[in-house]
N, C-alpha and C. Protein backbone atom coordinates (compact mmCIF):
# COMPACT_ATOMS: atom_id res chain seq x y z
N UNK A 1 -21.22 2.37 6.89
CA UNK A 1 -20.08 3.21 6.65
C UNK A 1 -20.27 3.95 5.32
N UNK A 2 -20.11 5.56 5.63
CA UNK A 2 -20.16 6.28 3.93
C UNK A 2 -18.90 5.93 3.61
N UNK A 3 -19.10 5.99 2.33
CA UNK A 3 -18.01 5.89 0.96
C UNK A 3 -17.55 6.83 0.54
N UNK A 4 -15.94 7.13 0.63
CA UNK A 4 -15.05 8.48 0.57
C UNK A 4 -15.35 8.36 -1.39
N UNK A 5 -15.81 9.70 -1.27
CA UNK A 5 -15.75 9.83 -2.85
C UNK A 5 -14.53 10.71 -3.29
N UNK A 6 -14.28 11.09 -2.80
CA UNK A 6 -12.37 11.18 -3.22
C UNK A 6 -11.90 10.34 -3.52
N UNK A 7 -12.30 8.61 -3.30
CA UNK A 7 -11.58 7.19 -3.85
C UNK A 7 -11.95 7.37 -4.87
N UNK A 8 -13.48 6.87 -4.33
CA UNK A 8 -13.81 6.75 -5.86
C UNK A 8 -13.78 7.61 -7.30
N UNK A 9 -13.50 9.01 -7.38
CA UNK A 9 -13.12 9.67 -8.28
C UNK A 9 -11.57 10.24 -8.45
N UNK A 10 -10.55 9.14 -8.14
CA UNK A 10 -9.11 9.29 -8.55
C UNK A 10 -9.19 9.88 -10.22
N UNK A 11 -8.28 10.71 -10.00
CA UNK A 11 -7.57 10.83 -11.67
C UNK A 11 -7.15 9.77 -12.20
N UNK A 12 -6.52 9.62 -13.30
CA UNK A 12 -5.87 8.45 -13.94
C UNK A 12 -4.41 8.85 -13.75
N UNK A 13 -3.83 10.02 -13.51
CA UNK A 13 -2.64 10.07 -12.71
C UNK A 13 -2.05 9.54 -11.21
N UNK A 14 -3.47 9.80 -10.80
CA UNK A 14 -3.30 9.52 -9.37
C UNK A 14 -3.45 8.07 -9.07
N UNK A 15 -4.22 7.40 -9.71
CA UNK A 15 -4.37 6.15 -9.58
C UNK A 15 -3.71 5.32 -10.26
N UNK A 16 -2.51 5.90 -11.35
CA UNK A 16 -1.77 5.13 -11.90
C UNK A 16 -0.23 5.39 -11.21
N UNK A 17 -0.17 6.62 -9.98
CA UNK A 17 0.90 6.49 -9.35
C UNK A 17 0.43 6.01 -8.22
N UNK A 18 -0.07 5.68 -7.65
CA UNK A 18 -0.39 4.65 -6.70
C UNK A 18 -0.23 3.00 -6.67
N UNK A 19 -0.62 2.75 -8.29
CA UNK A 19 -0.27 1.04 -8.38
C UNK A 19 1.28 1.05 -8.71
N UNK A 20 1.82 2.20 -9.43
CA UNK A 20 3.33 2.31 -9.61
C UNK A 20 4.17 1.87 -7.69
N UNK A 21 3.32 2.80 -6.59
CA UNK A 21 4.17 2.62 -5.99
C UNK A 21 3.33 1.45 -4.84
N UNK A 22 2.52 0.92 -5.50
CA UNK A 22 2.14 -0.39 -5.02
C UNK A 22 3.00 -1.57 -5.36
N UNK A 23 3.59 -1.38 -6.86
CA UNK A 23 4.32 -2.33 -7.11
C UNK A 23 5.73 -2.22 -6.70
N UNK A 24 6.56 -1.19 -6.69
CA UNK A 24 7.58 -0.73 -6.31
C UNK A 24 8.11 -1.60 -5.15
N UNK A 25 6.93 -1.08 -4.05
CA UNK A 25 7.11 -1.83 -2.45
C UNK A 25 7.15 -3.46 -2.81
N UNK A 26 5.85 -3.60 -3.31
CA UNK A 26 5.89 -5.24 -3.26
C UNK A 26 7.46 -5.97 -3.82
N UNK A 27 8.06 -5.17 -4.98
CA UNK A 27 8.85 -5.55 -5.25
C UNK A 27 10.30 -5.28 -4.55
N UNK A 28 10.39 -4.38 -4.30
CA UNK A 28 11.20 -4.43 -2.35
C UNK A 28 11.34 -5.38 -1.06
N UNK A 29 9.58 -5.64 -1.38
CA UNK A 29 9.37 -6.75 -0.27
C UNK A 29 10.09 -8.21 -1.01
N UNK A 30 9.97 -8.27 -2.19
CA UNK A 30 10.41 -10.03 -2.61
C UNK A 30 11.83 -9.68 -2.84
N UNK A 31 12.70 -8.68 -2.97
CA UNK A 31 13.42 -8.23 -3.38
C UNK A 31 14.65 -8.75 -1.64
N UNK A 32 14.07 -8.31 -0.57
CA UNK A 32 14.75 -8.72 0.14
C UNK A 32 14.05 -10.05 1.21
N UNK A 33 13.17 -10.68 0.26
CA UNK A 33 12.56 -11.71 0.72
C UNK A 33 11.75 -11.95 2.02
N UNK A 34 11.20 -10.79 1.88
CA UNK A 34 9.93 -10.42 3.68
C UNK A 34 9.08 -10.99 3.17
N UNK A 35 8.53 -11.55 3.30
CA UNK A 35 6.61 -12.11 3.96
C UNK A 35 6.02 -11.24 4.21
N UNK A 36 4.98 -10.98 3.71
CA UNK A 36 3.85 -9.95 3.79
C UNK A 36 3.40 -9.74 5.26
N UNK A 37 3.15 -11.09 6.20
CA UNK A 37 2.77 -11.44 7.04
C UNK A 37 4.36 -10.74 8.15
N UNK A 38 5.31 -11.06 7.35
CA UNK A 38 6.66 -10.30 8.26
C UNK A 38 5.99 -8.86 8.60
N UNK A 39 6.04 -8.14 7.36
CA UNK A 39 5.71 -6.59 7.18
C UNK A 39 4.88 -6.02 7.99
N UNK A 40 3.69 -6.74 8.18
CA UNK A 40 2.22 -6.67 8.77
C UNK A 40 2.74 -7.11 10.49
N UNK A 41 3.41 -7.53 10.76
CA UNK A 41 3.38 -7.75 12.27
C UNK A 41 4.25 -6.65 12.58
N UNK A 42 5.09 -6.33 11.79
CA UNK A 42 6.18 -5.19 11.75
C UNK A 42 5.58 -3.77 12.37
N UNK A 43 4.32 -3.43 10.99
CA UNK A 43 4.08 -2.31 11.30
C UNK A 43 2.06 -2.35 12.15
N UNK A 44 2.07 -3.83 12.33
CA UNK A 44 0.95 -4.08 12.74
C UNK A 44 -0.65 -3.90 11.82
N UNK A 45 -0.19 -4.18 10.68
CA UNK A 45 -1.44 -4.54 9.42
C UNK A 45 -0.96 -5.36 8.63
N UNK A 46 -1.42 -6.79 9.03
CA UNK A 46 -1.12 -7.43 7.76
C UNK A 46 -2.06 -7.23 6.53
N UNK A 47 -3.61 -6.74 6.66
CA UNK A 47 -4.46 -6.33 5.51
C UNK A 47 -3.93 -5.20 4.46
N UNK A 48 -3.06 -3.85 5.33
CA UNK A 48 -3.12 -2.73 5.02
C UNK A 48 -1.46 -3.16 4.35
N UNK A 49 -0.65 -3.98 4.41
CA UNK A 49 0.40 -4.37 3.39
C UNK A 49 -0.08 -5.15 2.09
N UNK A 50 -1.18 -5.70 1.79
CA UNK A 50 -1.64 -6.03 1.30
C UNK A 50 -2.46 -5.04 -0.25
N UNK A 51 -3.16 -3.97 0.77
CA UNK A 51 -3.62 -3.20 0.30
C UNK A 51 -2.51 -2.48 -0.67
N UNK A 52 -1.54 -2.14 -0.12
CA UNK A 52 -0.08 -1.36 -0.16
C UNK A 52 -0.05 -1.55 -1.41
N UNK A 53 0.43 -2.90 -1.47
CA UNK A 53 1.27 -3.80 -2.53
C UNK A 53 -0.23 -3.58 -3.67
N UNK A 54 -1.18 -3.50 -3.46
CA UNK A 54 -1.77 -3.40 -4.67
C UNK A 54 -2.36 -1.75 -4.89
N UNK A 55 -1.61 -1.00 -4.58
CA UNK A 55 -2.21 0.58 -5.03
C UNK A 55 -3.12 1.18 -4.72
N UNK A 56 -3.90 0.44 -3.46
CA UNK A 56 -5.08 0.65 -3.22
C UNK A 56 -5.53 1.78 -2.67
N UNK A 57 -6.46 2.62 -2.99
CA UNK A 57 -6.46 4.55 -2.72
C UNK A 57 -6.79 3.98 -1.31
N UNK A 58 -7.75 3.02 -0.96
CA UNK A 58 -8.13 3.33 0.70
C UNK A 58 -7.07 2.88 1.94
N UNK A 59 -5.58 2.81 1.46
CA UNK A 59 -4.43 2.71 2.12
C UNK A 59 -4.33 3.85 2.88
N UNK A 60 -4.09 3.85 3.77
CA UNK A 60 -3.34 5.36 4.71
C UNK A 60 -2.25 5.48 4.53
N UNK A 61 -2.04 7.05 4.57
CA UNK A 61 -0.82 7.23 3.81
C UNK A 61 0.34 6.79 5.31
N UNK A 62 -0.09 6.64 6.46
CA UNK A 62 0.84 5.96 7.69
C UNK A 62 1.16 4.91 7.19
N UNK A 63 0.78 4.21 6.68
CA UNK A 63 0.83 2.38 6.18
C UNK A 63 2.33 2.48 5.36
N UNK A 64 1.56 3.57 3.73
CA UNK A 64 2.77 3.52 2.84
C UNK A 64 4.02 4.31 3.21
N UNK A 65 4.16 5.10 4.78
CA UNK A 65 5.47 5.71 5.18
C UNK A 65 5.80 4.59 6.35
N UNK A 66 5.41 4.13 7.01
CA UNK A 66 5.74 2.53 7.54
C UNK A 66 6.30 1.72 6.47
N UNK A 67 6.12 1.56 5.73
CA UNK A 67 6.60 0.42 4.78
C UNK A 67 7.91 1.00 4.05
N UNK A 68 7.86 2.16 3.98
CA UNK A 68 8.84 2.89 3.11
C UNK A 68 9.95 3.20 4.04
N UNK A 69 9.44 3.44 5.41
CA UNK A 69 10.81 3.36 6.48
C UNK A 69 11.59 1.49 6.31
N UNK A 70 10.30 1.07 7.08
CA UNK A 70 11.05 -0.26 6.60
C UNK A 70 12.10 -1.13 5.21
């Protein structure tokens, strides 16, 4: 598999609003006390909530508007 170099060369804007809204969610998620594993059967990724919650650029942006509906 090639390696998206658009990840790997984030700005420091871009990659510092991404863990912003990595943490945001996660804290939504404990906030109304879901299980990661809830979220993930929800929108059918338990890896890609995972990913979420930590800012991770190789998230799809379907994942973080799934989670954000939820």
């Amino acid at each position: 598999m090639r390696k998206n170099r658009l990840i790997e060369a984030l700005s420091y804007p871009v990659e510092q609003a991404l863990k912003k809204l990595g943490a945001n969610l996660r804290t939504a998620r404990v906030c109304r006390g879901l299980a990661i594993a809830d979220l993930g059967e929800r929108i059918g990724a338990v890896p890609r909530v995972i990913d979420a919650g930590q800012g991770k650029a190789i998230t799809g942006i379907a994942v973080y508007t799934a989670l954000l509906w939820l």
